[in-house]
PDB file of N, CA and C in Angstrom:
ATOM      1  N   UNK A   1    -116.112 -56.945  59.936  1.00  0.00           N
ATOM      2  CA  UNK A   1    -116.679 -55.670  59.568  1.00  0.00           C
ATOM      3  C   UNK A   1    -117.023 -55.632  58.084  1.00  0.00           C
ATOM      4  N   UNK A   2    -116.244 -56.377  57.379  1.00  0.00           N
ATOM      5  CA  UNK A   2    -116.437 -56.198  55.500  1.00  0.00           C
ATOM      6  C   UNK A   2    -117.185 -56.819  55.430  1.00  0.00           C
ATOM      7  N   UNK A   3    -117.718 -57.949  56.064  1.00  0.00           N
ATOM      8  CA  UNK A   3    -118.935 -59.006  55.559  1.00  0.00           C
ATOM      9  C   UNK A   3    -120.270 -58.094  56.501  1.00  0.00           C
ATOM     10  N   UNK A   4    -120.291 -57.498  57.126  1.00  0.00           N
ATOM     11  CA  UNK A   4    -121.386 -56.689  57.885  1.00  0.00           C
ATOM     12  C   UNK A   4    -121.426 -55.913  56.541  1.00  0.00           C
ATOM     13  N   UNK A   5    -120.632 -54.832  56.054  1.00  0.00           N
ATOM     14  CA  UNK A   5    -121.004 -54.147  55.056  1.00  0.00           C
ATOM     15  C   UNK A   5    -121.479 -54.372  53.792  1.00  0.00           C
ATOM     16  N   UNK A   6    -120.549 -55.766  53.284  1.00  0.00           N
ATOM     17  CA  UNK A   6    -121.141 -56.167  52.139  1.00  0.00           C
ATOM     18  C   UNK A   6    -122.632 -57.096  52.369  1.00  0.00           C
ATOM     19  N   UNK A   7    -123.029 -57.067  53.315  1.00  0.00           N
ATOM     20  CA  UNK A   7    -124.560 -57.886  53.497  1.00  0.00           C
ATOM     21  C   UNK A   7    -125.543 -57.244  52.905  1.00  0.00           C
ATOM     22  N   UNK A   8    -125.693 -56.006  52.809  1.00  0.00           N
ATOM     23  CA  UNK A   8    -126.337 -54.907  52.006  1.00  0.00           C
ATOM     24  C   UNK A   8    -126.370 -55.357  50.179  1.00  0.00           C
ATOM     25  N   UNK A   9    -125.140 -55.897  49.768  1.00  0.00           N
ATOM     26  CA  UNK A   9    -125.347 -55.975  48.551  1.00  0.00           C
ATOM     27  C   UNK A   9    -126.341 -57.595  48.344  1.00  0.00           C
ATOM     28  N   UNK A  10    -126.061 -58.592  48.986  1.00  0.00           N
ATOM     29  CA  UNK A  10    -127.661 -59.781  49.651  1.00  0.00           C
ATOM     30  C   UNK A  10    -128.822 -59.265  49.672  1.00  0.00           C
ATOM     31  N   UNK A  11    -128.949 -58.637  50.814  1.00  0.00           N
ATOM     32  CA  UNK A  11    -129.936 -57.819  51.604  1.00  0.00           C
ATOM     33  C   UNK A  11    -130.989 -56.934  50.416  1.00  0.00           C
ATOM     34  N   UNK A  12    -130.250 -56.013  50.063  1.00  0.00           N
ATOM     35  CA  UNK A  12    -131.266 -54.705  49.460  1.00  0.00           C
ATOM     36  C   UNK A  12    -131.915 -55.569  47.666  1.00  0.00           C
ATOM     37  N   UNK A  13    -131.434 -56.267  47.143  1.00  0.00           N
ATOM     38  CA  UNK A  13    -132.096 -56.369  46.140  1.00  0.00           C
ATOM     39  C   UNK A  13    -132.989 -57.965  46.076  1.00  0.00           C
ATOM     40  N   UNK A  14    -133.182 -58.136  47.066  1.00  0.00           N
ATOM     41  CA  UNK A  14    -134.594 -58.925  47.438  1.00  0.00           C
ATOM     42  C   UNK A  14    -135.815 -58.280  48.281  1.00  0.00           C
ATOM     43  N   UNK A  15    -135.071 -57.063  48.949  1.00  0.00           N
ATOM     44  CA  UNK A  15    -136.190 -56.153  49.865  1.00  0.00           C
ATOM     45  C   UNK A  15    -136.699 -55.561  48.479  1.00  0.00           C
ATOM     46  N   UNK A  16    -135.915 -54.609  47.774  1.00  0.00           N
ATOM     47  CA  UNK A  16    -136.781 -53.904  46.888  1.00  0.00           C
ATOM     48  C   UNK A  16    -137.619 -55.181  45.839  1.00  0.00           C
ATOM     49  N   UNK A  17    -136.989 -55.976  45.364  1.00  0.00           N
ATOM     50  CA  UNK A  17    -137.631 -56.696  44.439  1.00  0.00           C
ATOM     51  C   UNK A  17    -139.181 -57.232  44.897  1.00  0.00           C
ATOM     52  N   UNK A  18    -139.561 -57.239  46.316  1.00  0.00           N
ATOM     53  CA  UNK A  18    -140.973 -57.347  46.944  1.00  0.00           C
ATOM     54  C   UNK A  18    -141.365 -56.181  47.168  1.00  0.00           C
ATOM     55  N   UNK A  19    -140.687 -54.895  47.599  1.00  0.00           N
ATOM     56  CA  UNK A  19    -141.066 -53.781  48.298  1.00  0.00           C
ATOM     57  C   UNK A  19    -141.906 -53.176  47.036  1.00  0.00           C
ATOM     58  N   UNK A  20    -140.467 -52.741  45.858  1.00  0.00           N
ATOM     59  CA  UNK A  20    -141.283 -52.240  44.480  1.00  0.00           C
ATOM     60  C   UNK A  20    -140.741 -53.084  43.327  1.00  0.00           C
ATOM     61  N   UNK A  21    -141.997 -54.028  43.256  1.00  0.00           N
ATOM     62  CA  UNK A  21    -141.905 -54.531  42.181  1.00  0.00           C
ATOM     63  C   UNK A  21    -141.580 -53.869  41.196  1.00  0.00           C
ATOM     64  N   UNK A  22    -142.094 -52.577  40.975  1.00  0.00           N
ATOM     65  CA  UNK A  22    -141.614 -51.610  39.341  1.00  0.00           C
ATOM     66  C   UNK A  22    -140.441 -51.303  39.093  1.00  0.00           C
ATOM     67  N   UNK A  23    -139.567 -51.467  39.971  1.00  0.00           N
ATOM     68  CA  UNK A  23    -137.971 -51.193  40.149  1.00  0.00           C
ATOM     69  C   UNK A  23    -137.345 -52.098  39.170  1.00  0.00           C
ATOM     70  N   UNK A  24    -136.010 -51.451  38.492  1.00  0.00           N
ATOM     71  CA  UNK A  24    -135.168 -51.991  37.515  1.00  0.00           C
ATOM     72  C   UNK A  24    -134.788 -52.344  38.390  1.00  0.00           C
ATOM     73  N   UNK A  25    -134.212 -54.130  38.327  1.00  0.00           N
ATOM     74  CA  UNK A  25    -133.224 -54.571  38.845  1.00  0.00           C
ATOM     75  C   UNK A  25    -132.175 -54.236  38.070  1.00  0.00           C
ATOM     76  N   UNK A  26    -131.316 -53.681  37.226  1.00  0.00           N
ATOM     77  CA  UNK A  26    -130.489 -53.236  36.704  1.00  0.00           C
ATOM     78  C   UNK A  26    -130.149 -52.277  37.244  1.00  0.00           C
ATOM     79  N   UNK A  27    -130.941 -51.484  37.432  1.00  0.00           N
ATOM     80  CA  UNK A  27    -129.771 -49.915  38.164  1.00  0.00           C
ATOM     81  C   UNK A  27    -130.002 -50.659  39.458  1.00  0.00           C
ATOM     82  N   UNK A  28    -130.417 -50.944  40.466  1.00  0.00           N
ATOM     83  CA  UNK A  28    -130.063 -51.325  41.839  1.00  0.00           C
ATOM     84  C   UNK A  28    -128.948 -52.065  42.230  1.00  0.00           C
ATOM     85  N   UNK A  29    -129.161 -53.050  40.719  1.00  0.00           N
ATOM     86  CA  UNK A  29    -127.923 -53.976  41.075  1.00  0.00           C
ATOM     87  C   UNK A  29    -126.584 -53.356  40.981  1.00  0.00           C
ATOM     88  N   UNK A  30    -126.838 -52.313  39.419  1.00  0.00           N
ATOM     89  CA  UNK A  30    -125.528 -51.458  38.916  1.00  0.00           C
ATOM     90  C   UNK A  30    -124.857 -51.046  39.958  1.00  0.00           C
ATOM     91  N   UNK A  31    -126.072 -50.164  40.608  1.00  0.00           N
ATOM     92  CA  UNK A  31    -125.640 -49.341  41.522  1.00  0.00           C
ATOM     93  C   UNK A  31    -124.855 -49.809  43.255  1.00  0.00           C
ATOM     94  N   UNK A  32    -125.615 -50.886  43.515  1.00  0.00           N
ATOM     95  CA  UNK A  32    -124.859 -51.693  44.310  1.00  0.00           C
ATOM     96  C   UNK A  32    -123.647 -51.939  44.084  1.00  0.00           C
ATOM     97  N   UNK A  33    -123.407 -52.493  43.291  1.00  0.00           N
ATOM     98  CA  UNK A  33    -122.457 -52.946  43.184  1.00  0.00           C
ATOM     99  C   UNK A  33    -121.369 -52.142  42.489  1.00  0.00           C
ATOM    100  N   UNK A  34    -121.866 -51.359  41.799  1.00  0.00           N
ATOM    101  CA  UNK A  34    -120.567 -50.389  40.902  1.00  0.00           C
ATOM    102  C   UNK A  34    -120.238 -49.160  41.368  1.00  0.00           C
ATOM    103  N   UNK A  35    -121.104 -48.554  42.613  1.00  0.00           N
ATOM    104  CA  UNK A  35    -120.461 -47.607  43.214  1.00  0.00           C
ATOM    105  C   UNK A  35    -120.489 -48.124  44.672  1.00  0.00           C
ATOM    106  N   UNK A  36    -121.031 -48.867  45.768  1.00  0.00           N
ATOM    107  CA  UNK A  36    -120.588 -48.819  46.950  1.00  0.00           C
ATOM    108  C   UNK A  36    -119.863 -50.124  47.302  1.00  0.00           C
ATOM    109  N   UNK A  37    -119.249 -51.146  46.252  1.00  0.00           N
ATOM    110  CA  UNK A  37    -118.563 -52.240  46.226  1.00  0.00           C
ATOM    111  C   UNK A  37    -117.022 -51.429  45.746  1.00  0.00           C
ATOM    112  N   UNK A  38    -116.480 -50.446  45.194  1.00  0.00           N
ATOM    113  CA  UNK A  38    -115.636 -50.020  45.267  1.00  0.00           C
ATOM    114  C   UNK A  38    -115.268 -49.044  46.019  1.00  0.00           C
ATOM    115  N   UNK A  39    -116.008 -48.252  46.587  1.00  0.00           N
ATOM    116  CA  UNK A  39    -116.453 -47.728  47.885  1.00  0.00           C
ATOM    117  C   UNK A  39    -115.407 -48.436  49.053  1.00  0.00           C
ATOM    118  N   UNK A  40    -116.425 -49.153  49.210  1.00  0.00           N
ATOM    119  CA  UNK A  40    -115.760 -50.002  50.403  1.00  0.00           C
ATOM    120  C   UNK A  40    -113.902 -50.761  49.890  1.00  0.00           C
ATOM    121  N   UNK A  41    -114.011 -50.831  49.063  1.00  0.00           N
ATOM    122  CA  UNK A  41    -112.808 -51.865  48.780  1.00  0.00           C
ATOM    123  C   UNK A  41    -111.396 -50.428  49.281  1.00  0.00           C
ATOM    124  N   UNK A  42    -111.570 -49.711  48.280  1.00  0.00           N
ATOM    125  CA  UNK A  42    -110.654 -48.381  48.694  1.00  0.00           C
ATOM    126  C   UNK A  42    -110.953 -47.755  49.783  1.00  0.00           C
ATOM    127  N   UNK A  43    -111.787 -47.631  50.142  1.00  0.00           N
ATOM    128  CA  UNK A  43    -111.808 -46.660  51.512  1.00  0.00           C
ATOM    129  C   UNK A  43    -112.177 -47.566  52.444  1.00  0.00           C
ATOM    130  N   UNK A  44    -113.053 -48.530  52.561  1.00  0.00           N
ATOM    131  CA  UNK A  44    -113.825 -49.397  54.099  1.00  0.00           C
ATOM    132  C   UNK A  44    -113.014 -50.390  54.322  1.00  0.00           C
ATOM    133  N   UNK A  45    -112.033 -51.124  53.680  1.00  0.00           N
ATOM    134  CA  UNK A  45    -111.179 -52.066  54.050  1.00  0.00           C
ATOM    135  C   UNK A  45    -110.004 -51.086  55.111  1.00  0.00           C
ATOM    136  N   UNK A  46    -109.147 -50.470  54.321  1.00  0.00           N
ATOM    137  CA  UNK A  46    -108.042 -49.783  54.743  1.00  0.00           C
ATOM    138  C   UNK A  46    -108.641 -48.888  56.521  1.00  0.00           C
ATOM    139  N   UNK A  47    -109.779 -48.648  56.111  1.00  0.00           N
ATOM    140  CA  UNK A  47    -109.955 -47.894  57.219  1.00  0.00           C
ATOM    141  C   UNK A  47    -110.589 -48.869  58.777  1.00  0.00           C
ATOM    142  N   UNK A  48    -111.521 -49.675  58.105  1.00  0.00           N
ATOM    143  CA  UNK A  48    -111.551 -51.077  58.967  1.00  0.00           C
ATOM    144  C   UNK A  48    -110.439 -51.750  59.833  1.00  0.00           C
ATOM    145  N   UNK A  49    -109.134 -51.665  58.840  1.00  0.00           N
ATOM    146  CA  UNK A  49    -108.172 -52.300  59.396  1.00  0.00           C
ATOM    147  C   UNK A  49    -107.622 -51.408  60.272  1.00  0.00           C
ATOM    148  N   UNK A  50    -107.322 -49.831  59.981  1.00  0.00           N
ATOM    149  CA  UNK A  50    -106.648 -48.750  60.978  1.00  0.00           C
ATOM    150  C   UNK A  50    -107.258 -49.359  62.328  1.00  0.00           C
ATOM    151  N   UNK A  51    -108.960 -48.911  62.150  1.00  0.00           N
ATOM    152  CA  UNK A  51    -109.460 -49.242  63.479  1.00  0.00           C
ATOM    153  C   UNK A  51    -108.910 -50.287  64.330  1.00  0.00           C
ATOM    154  N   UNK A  52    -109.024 -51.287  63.204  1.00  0.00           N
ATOM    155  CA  UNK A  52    -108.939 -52.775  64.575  1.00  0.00           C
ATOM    156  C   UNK A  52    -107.802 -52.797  65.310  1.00  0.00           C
ATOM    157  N   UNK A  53    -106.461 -52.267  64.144  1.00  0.00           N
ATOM    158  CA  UNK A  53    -104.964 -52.383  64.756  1.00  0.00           C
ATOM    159  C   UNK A  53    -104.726 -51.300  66.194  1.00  0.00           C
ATOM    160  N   UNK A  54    -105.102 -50.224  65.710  1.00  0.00           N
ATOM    161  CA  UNK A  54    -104.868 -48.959  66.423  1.00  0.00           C
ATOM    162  C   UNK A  54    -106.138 -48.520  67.634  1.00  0.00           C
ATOM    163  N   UNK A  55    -107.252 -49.653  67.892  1.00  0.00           N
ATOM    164  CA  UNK A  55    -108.277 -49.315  69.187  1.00  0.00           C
ATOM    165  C   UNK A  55    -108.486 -50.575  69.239  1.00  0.00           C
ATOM    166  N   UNK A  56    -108.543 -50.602  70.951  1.00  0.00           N
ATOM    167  CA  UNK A  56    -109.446 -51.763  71.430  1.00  0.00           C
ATOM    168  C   UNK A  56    -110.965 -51.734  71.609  1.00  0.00           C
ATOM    169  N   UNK A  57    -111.933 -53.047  70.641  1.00  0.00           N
ATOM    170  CA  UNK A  57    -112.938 -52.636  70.789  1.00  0.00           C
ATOM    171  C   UNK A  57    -113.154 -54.159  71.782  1.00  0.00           C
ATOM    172  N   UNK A  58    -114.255 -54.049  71.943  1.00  0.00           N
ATOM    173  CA  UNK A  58    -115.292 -55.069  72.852  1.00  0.00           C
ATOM    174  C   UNK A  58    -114.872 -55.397  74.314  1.00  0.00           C
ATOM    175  N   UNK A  59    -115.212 -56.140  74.647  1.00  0.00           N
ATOM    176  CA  UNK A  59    -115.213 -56.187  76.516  1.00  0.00           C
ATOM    177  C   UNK A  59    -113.791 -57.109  76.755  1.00  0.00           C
ATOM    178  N   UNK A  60    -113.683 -56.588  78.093  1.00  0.00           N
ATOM    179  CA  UNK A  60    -112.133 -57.395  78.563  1.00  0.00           C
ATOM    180  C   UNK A  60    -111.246 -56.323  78.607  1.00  0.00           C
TER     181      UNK A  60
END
């Protein structure tokens, strides 16, 4: 689940860097990374893990 989420920080700053060229890569990157990389660390890990322990997901 953490590597699904963190694929976004890969992902989004090669889409924009073709999408809009006029874009600072500086705030995209900032922003990637300095607010939804701690994001996830405090809240998407801990809560990732509740899930997996406490529900069964997929078939079987």
């Amino acid at each position: 689940m953490v590597l699904s989420a963190s694929a976004s920080y890969i992902l989004v700053p090669a889409v924009l860097r073709y999408a809009i060229p006029e874009a600072n890569p500086a705030i995209y990157f900032g922003l990637s990374l300095g607010v939804t990389f701690p994001i996830n660390i405090l809240i998407g890990i801990p809560t990732y893990t509740y899930l997996a322990q406490n529900f069964k997901f997929g078939g079987g």
